[in-house]
Protein backbone atom coordinates (compact mmCIF):
# COMPACT_ATOMS: atom_id res chain seq x y z
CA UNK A 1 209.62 235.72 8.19
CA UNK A 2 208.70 238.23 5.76
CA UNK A 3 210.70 238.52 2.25
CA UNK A 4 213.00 241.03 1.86
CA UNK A 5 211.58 244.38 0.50
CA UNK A 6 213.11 244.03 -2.91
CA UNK A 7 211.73 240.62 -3.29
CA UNK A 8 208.31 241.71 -2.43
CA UNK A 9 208.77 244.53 -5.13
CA UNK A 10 210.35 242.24 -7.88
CA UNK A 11 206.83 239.78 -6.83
CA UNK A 12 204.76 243.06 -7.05
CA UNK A 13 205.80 244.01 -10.89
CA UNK A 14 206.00 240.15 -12.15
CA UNK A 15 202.37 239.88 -10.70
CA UNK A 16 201.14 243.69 -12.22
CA UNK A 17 202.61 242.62 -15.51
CA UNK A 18 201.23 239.01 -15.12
CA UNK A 19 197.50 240.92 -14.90
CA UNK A 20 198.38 243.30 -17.74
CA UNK A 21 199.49 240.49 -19.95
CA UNK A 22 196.41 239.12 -19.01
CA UNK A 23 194.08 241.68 -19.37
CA UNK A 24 195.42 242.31 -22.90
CA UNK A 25 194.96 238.92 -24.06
CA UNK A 26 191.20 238.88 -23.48
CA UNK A 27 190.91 242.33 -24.56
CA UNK A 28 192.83 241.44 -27.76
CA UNK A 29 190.33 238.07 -27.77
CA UNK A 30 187.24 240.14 -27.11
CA UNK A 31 188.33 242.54 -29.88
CA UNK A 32 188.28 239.90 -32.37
CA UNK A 33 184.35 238.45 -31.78
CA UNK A 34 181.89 238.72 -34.05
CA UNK A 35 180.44 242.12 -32.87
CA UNK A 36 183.51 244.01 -32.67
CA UNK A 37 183.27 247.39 -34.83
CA UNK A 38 186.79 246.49 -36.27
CA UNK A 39 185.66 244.07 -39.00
CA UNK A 40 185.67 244.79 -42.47
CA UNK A 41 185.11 243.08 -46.00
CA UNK A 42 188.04 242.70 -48.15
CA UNK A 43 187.03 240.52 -50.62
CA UNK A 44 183.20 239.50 -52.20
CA UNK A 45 181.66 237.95 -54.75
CA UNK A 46 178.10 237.88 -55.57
CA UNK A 47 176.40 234.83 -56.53
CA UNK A 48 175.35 234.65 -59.78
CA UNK A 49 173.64 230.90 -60.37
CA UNK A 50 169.78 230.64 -60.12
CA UNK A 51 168.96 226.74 -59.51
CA UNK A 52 166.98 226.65 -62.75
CA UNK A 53 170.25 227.34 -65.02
CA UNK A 54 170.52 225.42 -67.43
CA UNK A 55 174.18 225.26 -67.20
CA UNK A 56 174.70 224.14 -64.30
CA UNK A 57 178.30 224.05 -62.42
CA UNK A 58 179.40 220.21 -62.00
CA UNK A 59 178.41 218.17 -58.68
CA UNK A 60 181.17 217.66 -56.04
CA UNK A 61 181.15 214.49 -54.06
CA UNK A 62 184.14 213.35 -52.11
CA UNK A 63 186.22 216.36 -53.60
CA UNK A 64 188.29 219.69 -52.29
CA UNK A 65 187.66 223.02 -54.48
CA UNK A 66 190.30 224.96 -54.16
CA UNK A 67 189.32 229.19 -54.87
CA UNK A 68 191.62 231.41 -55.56
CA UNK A 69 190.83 235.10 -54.36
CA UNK A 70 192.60 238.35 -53.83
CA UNK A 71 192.39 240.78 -50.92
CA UNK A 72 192.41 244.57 -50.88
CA UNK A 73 192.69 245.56 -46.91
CA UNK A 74 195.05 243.49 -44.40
CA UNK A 75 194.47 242.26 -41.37
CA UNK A 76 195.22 240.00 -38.19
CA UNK A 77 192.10 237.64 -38.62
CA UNK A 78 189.57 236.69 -40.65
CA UNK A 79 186.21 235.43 -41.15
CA UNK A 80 184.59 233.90 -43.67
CA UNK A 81 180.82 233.30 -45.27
CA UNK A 82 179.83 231.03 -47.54
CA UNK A 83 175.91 230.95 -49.32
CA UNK A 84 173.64 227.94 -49.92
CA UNK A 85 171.10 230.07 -51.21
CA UNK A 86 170.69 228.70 -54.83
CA UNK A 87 171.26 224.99 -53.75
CA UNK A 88 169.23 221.57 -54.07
CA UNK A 89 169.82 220.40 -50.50
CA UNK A 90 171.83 220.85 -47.21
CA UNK A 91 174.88 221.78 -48.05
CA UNK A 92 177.99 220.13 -45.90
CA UNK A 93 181.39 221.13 -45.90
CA UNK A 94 183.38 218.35 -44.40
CA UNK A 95 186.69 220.85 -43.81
CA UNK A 96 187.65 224.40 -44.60
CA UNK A 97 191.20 225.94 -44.90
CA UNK A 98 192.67 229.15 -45.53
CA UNK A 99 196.27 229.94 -46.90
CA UNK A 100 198.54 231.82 -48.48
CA UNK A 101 197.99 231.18 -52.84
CA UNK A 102 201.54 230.46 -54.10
CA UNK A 103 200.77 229.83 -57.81
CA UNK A 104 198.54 227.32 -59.91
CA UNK A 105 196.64 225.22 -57.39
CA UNK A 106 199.29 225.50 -54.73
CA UNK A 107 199.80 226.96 -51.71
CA UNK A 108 202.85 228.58 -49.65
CA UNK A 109 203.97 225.79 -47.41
CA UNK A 110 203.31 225.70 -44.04
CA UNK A 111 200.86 228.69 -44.45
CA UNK A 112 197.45 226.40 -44.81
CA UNK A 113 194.76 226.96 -41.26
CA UNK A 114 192.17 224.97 -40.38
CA UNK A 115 189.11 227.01 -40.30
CA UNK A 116 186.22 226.40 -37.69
CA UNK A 117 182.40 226.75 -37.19
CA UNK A 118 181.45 226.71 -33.68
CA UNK A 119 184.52 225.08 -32.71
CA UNK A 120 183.90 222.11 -35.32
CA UNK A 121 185.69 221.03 -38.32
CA UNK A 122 182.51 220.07 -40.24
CA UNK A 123 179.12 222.31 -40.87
CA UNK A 124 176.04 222.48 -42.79
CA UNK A 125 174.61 225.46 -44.48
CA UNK A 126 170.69 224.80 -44.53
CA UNK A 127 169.22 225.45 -47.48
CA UNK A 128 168.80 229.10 -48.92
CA UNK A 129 170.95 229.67 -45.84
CA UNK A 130 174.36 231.72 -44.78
CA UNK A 131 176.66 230.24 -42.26
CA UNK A 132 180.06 232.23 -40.78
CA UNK A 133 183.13 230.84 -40.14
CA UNK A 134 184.93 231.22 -36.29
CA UNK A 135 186.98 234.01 -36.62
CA UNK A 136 190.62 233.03 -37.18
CA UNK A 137 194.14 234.53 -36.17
CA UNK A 138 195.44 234.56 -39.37
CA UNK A 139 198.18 237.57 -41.12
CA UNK A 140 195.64 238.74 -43.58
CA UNK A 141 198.30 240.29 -46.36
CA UNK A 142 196.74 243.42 -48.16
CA UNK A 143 196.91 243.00 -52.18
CA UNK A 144 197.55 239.33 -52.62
CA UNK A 145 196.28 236.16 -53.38
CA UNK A 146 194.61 233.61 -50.66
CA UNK A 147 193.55 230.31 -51.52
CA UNK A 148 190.35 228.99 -49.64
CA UNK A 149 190.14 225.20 -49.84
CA UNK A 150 187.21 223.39 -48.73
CA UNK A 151 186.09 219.37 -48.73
CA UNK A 152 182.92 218.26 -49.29
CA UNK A 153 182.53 214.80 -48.62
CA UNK A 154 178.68 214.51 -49.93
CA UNK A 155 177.10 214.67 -52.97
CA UNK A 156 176.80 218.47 -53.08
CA UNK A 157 173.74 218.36 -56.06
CA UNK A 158 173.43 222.29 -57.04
CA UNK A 159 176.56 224.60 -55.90
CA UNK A 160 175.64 228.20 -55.16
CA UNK A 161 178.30 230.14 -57.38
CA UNK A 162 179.85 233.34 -58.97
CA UNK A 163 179.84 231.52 -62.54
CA UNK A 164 182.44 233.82 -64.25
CA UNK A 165 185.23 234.57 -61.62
CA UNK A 166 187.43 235.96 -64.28
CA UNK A 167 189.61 233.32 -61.88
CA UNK A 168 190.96 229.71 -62.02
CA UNK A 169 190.23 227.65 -59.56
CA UNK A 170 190.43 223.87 -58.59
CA UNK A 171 188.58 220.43 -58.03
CA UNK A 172 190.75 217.81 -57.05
CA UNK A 173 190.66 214.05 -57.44
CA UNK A 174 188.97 212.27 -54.56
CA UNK A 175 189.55 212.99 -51.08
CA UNK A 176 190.26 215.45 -48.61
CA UNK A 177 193.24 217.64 -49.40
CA UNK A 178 192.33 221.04 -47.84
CA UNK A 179 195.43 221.08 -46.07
CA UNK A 180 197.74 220.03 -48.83
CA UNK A 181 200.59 222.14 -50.55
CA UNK A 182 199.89 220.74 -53.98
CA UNK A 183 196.28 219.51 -55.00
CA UNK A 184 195.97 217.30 -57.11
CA UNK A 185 193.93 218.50 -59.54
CA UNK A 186 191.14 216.47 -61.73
CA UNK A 187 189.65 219.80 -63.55
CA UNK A 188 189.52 223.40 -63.17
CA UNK A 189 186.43 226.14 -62.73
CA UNK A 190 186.20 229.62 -63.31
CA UNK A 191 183.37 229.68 -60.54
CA UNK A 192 183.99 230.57 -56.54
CA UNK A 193 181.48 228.08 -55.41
CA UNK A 194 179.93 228.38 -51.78
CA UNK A 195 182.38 231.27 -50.70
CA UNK A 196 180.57 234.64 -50.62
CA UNK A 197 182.99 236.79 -48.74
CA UNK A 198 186.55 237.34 -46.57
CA UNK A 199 185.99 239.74 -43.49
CA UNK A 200 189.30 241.18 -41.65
CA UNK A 201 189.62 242.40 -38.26
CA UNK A 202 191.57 245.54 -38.64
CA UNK A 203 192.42 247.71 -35.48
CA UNK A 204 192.79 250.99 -37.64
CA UNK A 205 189.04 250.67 -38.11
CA UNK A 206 188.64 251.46 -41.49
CA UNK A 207 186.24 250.57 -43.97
CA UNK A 208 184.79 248.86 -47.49
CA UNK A 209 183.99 250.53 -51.27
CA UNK A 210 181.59 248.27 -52.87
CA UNK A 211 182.15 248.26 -56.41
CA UNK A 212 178.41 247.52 -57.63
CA UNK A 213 177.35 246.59 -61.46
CA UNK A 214 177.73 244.07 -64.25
CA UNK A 215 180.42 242.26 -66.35
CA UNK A 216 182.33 245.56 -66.84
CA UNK A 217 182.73 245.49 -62.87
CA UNK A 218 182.83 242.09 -62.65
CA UNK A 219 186.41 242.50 -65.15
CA UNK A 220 185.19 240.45 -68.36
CA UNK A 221 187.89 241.21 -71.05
CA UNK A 222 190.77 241.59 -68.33
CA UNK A 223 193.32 238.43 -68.40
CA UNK A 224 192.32 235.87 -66.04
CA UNK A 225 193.77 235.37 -63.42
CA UNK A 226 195.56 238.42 -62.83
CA UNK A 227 193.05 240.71 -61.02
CA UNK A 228 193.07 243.95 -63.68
CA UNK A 229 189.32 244.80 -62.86
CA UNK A 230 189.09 248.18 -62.74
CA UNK A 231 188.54 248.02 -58.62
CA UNK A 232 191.69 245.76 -58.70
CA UNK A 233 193.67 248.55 -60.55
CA UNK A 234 191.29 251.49 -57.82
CA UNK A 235 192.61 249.70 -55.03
CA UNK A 236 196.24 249.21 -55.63
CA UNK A 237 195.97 253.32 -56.34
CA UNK A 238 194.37 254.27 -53.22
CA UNK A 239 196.96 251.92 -51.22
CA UNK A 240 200.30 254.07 -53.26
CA UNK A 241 198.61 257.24 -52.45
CA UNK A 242 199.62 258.25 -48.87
CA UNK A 243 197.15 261.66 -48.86
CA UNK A 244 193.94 259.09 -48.83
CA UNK A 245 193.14 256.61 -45.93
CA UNK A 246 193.01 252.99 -46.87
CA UNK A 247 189.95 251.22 -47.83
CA UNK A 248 188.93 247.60 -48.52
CA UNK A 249 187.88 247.67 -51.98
CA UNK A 250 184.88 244.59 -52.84
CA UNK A 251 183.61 243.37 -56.21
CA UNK A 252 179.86 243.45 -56.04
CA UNK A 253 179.51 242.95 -59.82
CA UNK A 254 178.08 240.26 -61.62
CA UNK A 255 178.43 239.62 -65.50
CA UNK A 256 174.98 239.89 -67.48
CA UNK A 257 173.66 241.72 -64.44
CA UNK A 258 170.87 244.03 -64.67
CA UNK A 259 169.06 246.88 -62.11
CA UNK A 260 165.53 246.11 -63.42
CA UNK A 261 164.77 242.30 -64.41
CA UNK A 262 166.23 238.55 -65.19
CA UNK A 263 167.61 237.60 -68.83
CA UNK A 264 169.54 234.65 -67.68
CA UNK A 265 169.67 232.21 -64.38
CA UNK A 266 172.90 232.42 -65.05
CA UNK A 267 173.42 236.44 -64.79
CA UNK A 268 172.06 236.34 -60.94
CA UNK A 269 168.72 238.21 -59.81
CA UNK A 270 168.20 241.84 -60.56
CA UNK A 271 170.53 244.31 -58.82
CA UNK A 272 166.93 245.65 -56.36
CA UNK A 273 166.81 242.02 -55.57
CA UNK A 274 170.22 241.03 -54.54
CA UNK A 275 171.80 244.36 -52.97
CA UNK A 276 170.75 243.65 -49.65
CA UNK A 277 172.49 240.21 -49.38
CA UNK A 278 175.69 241.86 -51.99
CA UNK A 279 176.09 244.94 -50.58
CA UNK A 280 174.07 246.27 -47.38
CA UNK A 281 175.18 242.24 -45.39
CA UNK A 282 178.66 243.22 -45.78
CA UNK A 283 180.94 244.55 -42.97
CA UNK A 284 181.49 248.45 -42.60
CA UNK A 285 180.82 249.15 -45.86
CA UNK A 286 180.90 253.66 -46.22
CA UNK A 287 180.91 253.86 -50.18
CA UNK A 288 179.31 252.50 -52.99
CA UNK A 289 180.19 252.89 -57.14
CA UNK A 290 177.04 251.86 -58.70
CA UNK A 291 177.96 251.45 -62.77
CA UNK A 292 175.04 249.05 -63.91
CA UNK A 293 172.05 249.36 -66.61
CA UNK A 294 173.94 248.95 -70.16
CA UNK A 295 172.46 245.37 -70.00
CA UNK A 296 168.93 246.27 -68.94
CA UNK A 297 169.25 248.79 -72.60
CA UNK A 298 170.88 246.31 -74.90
CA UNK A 299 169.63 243.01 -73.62
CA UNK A 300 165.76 244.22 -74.07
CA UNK A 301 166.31 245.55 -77.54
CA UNK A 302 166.36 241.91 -78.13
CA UNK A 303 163.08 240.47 -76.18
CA UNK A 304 159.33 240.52 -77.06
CA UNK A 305 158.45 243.51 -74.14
CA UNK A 306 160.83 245.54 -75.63
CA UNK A 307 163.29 248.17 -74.95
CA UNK A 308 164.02 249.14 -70.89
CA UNK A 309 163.88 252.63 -71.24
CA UNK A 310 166.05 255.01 -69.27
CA UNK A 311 163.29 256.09 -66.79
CA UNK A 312 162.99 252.75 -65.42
CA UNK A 313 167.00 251.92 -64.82
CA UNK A 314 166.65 255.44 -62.88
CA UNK A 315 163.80 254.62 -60.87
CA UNK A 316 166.03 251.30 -59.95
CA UNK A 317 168.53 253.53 -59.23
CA UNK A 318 166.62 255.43 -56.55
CA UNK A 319 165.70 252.73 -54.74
CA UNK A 320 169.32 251.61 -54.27
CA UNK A 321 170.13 254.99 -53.65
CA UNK A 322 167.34 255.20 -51.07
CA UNK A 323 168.00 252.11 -49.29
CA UNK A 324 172.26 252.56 -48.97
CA UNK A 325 171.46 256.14 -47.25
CA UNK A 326 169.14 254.50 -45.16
CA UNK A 327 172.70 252.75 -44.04
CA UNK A 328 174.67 255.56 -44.09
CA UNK A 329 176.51 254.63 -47.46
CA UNK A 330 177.60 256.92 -49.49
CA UNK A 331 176.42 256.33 -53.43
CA UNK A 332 178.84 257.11 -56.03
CA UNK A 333 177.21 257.37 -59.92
CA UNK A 334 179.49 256.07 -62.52
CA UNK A 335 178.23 256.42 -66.22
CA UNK A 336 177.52 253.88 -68.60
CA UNK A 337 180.80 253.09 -71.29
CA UNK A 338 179.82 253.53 -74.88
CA UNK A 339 178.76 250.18 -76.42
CA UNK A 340 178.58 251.10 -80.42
CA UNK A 341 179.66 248.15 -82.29
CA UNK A 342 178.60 245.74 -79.58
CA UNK A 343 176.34 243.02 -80.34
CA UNK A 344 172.78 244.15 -78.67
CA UNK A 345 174.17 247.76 -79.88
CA UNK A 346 170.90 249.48 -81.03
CA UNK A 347 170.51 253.34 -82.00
CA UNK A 348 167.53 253.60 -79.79
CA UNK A 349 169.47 251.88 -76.67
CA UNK A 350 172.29 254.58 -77.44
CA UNK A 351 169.42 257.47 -76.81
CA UNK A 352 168.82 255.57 -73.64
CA UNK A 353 172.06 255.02 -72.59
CA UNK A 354 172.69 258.84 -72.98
CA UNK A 355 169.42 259.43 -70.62
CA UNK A 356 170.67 257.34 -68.05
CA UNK A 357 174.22 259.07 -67.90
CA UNK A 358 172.16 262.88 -68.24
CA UNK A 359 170.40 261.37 -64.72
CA UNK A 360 173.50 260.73 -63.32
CA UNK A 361 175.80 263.64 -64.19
CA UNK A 362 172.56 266.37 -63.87
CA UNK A 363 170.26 264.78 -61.44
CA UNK A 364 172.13 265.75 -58.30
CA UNK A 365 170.89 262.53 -56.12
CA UNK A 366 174.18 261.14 -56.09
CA UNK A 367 176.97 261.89 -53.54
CA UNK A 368 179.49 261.97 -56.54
CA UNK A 369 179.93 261.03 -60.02
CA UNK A 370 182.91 258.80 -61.66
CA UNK A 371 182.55 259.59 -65.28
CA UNK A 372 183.65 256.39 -66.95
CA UNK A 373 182.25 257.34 -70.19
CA UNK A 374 184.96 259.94 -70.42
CA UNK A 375 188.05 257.27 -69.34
CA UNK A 376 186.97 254.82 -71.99
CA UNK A 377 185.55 256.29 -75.05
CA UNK A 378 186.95 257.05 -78.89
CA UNK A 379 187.56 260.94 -79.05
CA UNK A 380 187.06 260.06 -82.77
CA UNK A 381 183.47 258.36 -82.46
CA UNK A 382 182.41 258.84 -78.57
CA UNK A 383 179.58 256.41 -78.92
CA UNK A 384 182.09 253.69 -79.51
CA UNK A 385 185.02 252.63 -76.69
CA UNK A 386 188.64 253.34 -78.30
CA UNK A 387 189.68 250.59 -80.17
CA UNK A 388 192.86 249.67 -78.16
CA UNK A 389 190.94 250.28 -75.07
CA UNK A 390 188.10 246.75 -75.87
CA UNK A 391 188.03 243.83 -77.72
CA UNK A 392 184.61 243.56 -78.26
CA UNK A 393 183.19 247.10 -78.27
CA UNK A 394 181.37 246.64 -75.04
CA UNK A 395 184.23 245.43 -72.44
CA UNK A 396 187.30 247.49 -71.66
CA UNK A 397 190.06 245.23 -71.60
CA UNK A 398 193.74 245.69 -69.31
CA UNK A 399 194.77 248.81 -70.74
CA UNK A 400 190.91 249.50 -70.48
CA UNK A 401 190.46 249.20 -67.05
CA UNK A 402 193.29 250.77 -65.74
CA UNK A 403 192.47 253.89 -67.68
CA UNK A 404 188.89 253.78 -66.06
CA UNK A 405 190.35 253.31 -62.18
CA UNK A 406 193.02 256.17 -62.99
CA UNK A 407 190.15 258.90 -63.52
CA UNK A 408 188.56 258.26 -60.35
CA UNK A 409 188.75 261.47 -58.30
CA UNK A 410 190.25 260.37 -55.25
CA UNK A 411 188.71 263.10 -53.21
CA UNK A 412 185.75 261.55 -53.83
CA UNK A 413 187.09 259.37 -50.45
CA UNK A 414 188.42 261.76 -48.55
């Protein structure tokens, strides 16, 4: 005997949606590997250690850090990479977690994931290497805090870093506690150690501003712990303003940073040096602000060679300009903030500094211009930063910043 005809049809449409369901699932699974389109950066940080610092960041052994970071673009996974590149040996990472940052060291209960590398717990980033995590089904909230936790159950020697997160974050006491709610916490660090960058998978397909430059990017003089970088302040604008698409907006900035040369091991490699592993490595990034070259000016006023002059910070600028069209990226020019009354404040760096900013308002090899000099600078004396606007005559500070992210022309994105 056959089943009746309605019986056959109820079989028919449990089976079709059976397949669809199906279907959908690996589609939904396929969409989330590692060469899907979809993926963008939310979050970076470049690493700023150099293994001959003499300050270096304290050994781990038998410890969890616990790094406190904040997203600009949601998502419904995530993937993350972590650096070895400035370490002393093989670099192992006995666990890694991701959850939602509740406050201090702790984390919203119940929100903490264990995060994989090829299907393990454990991994080892060779030396000078990059590893990436699994990707991870994970609600990616735009504009908030995560915490990444991760054990490391060896002596770690050297720890790759971003020295001067404008961030606290945590070492515990001994043990593995990647997974718990509180951490017990031995000291704290204003370094993200090992962690280099948070991708999303994001089916609207959008993409990543890289926010390129020194300590003025990198939000020195902004109160810890409370994201007001100017890019911090740029992306919670373009999220309220429903004319402009959403973008991930990165921090590619590093404090004492130059475009030409080294001061410090502990300002990171020249910006020609480090943009390809900062800025071109990361995922679906279109634009790029470049604001960098007021320490190449005031720094050198201070060494033996002498002052940088202006036509070498441009000549660094066209190679970065050269080799982000070369990707596609569009390069935004932001001008160089008065520095008067700094401490490496020289007349003759001023005449430089006023070069530079003639190159990038007049030159025409930018795709658009952010003129931060303008946001920032004493009507009054407009080779010195308004006074409420810096504490030190060099870095903007809350008030600072946001005044620099509100002049950005937001068609610039459009």
């Amino acid at each position: 005997m056959h089943p009746p005809v309605s019986l056959r049809k109820s079989i028919s449409k449990l089976a079709l949606l059976f397949l669809v369901t199906i279907t959908l699932s690996g589609f939904e699974l396929q969409a989330q590997e590692h060469g899907d389109s979809r993926w963008v950066t939310t979050w970076t940080t470049s690493s700023s250690t150099l293994l001959e610092s003499s300050d270096e960041p304290a050994a781990i052994e038998n410890q969890t850090l616990r790094l406190i970071v904040h997203t600009s673009l949601g998502g419904s996974s995530l993937r993350l990479r972590f650096s070895n590149l400035h370490g002393d040996r093989p670099m192992v990472i006995g666990t890694a977690s991701v959850a939602i940052h509740s406050e201090g060291s702790s984390i919203q209960s119940g929100s903490s994931r264990e995060v994989l590398f090829s299907g393990q717990s454990a991994a080892t980033i060779p030396l000078g290497a990059v590893i990436v995590s699994d990707p991870l089904t994970f609600d990616v909230p735009e504009l908030s805090n995560l915490s990444i936790s991760l054990y490391l159950p060896e002596a770690s020697g050297f720890l790759t870093a971003h020295a001067l997160s404008n961030q606290t974050n945590y070492i515990s006491e001994s043990g593995n506690h990647a997974a718990s709610t509180n951490l017990p916490v031995a000291s704290e660090t204003p370094a993200w150690n090992l962690l280099t960058s948070i991708d999303v998978f994001n089916s609207n397909e959008l993409t990543a501003i890289a926010a390129v430059g020194d300590s003025i990017t990198d939000g020195w003089g902004s109160t810890a712990s409370a994201n007001q970088r100017w890019p911090n302040y740029f992306a919670r604008r373009l999220f309220a303003d429903n004319s402009t698409a959403k973008f991930a907006v990165v921090n590619a900035g590093i404090s004492g940073n130059r475009v030409t040369t080294e001061d410090s091991p502990t300002f990171g490699q020249n910006l020609q040096a480090r943009f390809e592993r900062d800025v071109l490595a990361l995922s679906n990034v279109s634009h790029m602000v470049l604001m960098e070259g007021i320490n190449d000016i005031g720094m050198s006023s201070r060494e033996p060679a002498g002052l940088i002059s202006a036509e070498q910070v441009i000549a660094g600028y066209q190679q970065i300009i050269a080799r982000a069209h070369i990707r596609g990226i569009k390069v935004i020019g932001a001008t160089l903030t008065p520095f008067e009354g700094a401490a490496y404040y020289t007349s003759e760096g001023e005449v430089e500094r006023q070069a530079v900013n003639s190159f990038i308002r007049n030159s025409g090899e930018f795709d658009g211009i952010i003129d931060f000099e303008k946001a920032v600078q004493d009507p009054a004396n407009p080779s010195r930063i308004l006074p409420s606007f810096t504490e030190d005559n060099l870095h903007p500070n809350d008030t600072g910043y946001k005044a620099m992210a509100e002049l950005i022309d937001l068609d610039l994105f459009r």
